[in-house]
Protein backbone atom coordinates (compact mmCIF):
# COMPACT_ATOMS: atom_id res chain seq x y z
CA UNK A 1 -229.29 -61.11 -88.19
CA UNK A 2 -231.36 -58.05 -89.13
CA UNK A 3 -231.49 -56.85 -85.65
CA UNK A 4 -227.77 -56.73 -85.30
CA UNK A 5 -226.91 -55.51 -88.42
CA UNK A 6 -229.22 -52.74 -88.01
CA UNK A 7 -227.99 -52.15 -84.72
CA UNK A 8 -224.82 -52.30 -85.17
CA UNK A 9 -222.32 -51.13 -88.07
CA UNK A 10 -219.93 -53.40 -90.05
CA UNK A 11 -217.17 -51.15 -87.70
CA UNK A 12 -218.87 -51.75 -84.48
CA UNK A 13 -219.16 -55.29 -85.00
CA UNK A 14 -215.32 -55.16 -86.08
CA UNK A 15 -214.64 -53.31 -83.05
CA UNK A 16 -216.41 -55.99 -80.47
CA UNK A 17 -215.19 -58.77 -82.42
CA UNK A 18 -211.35 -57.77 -82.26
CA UNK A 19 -212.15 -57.46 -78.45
CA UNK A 20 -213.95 -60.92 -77.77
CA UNK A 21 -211.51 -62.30 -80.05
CA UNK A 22 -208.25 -61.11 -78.32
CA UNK A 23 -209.87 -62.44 -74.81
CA UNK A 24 -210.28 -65.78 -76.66
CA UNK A 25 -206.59 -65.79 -77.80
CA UNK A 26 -205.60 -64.92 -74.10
CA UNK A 27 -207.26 -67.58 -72.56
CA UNK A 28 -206.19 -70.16 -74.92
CA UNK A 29 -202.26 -69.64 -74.58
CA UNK A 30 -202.97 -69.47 -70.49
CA UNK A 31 -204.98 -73.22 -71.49
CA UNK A 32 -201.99 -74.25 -73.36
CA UNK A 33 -199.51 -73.54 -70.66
CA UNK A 34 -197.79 -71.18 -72.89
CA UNK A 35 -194.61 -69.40 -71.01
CA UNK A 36 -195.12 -66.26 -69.90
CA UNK A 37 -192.61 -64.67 -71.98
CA UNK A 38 -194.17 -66.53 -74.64
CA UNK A 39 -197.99 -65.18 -74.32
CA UNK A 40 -197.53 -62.03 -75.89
CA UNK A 41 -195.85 -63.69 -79.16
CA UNK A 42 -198.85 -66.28 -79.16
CA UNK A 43 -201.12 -63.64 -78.79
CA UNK A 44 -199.46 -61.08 -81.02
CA UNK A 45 -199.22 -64.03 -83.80
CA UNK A 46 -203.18 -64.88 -84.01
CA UNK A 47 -204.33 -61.26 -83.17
CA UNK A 48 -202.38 -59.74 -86.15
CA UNK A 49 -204.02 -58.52 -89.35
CA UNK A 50 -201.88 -61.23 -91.32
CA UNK A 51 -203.45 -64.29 -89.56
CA UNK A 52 -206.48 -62.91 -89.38
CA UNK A 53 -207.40 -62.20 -93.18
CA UNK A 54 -205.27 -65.60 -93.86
CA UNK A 55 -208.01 -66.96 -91.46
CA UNK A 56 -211.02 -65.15 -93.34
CA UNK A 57 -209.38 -66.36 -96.44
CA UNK A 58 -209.30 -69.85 -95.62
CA UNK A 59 -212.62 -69.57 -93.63
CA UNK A 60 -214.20 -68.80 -97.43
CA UNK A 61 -212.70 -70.63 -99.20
CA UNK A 62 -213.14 -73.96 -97.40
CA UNK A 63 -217.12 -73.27 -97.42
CA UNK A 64 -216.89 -72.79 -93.25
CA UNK A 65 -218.76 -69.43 -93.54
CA UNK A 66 -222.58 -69.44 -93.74
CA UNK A 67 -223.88 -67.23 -96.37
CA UNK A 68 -225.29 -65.04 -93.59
CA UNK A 69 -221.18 -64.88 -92.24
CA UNK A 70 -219.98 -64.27 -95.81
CA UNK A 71 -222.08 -60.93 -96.15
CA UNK A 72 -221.51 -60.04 -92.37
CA UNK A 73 -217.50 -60.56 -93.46
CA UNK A 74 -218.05 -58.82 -96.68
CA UNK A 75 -219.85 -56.26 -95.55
CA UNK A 76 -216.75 -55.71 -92.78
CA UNK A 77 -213.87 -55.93 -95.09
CA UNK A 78 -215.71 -53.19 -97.79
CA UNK A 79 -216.38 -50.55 -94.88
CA UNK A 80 -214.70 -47.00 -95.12
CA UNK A 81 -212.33 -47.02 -92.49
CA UNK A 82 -210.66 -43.63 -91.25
CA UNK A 83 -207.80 -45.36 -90.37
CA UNK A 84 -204.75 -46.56 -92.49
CA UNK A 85 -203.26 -49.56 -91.15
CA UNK A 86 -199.70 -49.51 -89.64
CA UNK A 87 -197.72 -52.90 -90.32
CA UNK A 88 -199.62 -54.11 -93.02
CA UNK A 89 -201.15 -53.17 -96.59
CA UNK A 90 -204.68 -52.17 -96.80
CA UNK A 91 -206.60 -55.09 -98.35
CA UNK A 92 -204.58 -57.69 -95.16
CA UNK A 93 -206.05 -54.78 -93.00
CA UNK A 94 -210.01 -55.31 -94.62
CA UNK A 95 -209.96 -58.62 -94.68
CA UNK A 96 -209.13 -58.59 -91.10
CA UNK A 97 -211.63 -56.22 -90.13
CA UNK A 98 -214.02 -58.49 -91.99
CA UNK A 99 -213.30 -61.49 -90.04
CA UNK A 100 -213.74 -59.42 -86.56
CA UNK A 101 -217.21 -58.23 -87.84
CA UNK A 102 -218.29 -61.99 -88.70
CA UNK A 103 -216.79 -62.80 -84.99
CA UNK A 104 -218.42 -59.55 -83.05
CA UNK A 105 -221.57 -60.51 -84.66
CA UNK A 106 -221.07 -64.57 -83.15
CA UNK A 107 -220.33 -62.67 -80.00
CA UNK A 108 -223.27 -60.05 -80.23
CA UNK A 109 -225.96 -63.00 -80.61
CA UNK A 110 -224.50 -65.50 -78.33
CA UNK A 111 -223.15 -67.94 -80.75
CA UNK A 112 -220.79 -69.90 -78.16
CA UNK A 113 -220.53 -73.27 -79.55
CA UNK A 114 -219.50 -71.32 -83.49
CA UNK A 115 -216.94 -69.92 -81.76
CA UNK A 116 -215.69 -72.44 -80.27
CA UNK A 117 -215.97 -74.56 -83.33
CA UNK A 118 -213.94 -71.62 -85.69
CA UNK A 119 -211.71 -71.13 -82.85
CA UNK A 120 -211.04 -75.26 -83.45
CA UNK A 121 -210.64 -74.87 -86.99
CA UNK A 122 -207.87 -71.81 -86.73
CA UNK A 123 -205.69 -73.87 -84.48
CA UNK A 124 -205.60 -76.47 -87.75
CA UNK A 125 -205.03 -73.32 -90.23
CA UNK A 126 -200.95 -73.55 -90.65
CA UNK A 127 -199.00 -69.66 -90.73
């Protein structure tokens, strides 16, 4: 974890996460034979800051994260950021961010089968 974490800043790993995560999103509504006019709803919906901090919300408090996860999360949803968010209020907006750091970092290491198994777990998580 070191390695990363000193490579990498809570923003950078927020950054990489939103990225890998979106691509994940993608390919699961083209997997669930989604309608085209319908992908960019499907996608919208899980990509948004809402369902993501409800996700990082649940994620804790269910006892999914590792303690390693929980400080990679916390140390994402406590980072300055220089941007205010847009369609949400600013603690939906950290925990999001903190839930793309924990994922960037899963990404950044190579942790394929945990995100696969989270990505199991959110389709369970009801909006």
């Amino acid at each position: 974890m070191n390695e990363i974490l000193n490579r990498y800043s809570p923003l950078a790993l927020a950054f990489i996460g939103d990225a890998h995560y979106n691509l994940v999103v993608k390919k699961a509504a083209i997997e669930k034979e989604v309608k085209v006019n319908g992908m960019q709803n499907y996608a919208a919906d899980y990509c948004s800051a809402r369902r993501q901090a409800r996700i990082a919300h649940y994620l804790l408090e269910q006892g999914i994260y590792t303690e390693e996860e929980a400080e990679i999360y916390k140390k994402g949803r406590n980072v300055k950021s220089h941007q205010a968010p847009k369609n949400t209020d600013i603690l939906t907006y950290k925990a999001s961010t903190g839930f793309e750091a924990v994922w960037g970092y899963w990404y950044l290491t190579g942790q394929q089968q945990r995100m696969e198994q989270i990505w199991n777990i959110i389709e369970t998580i009801e909006e």
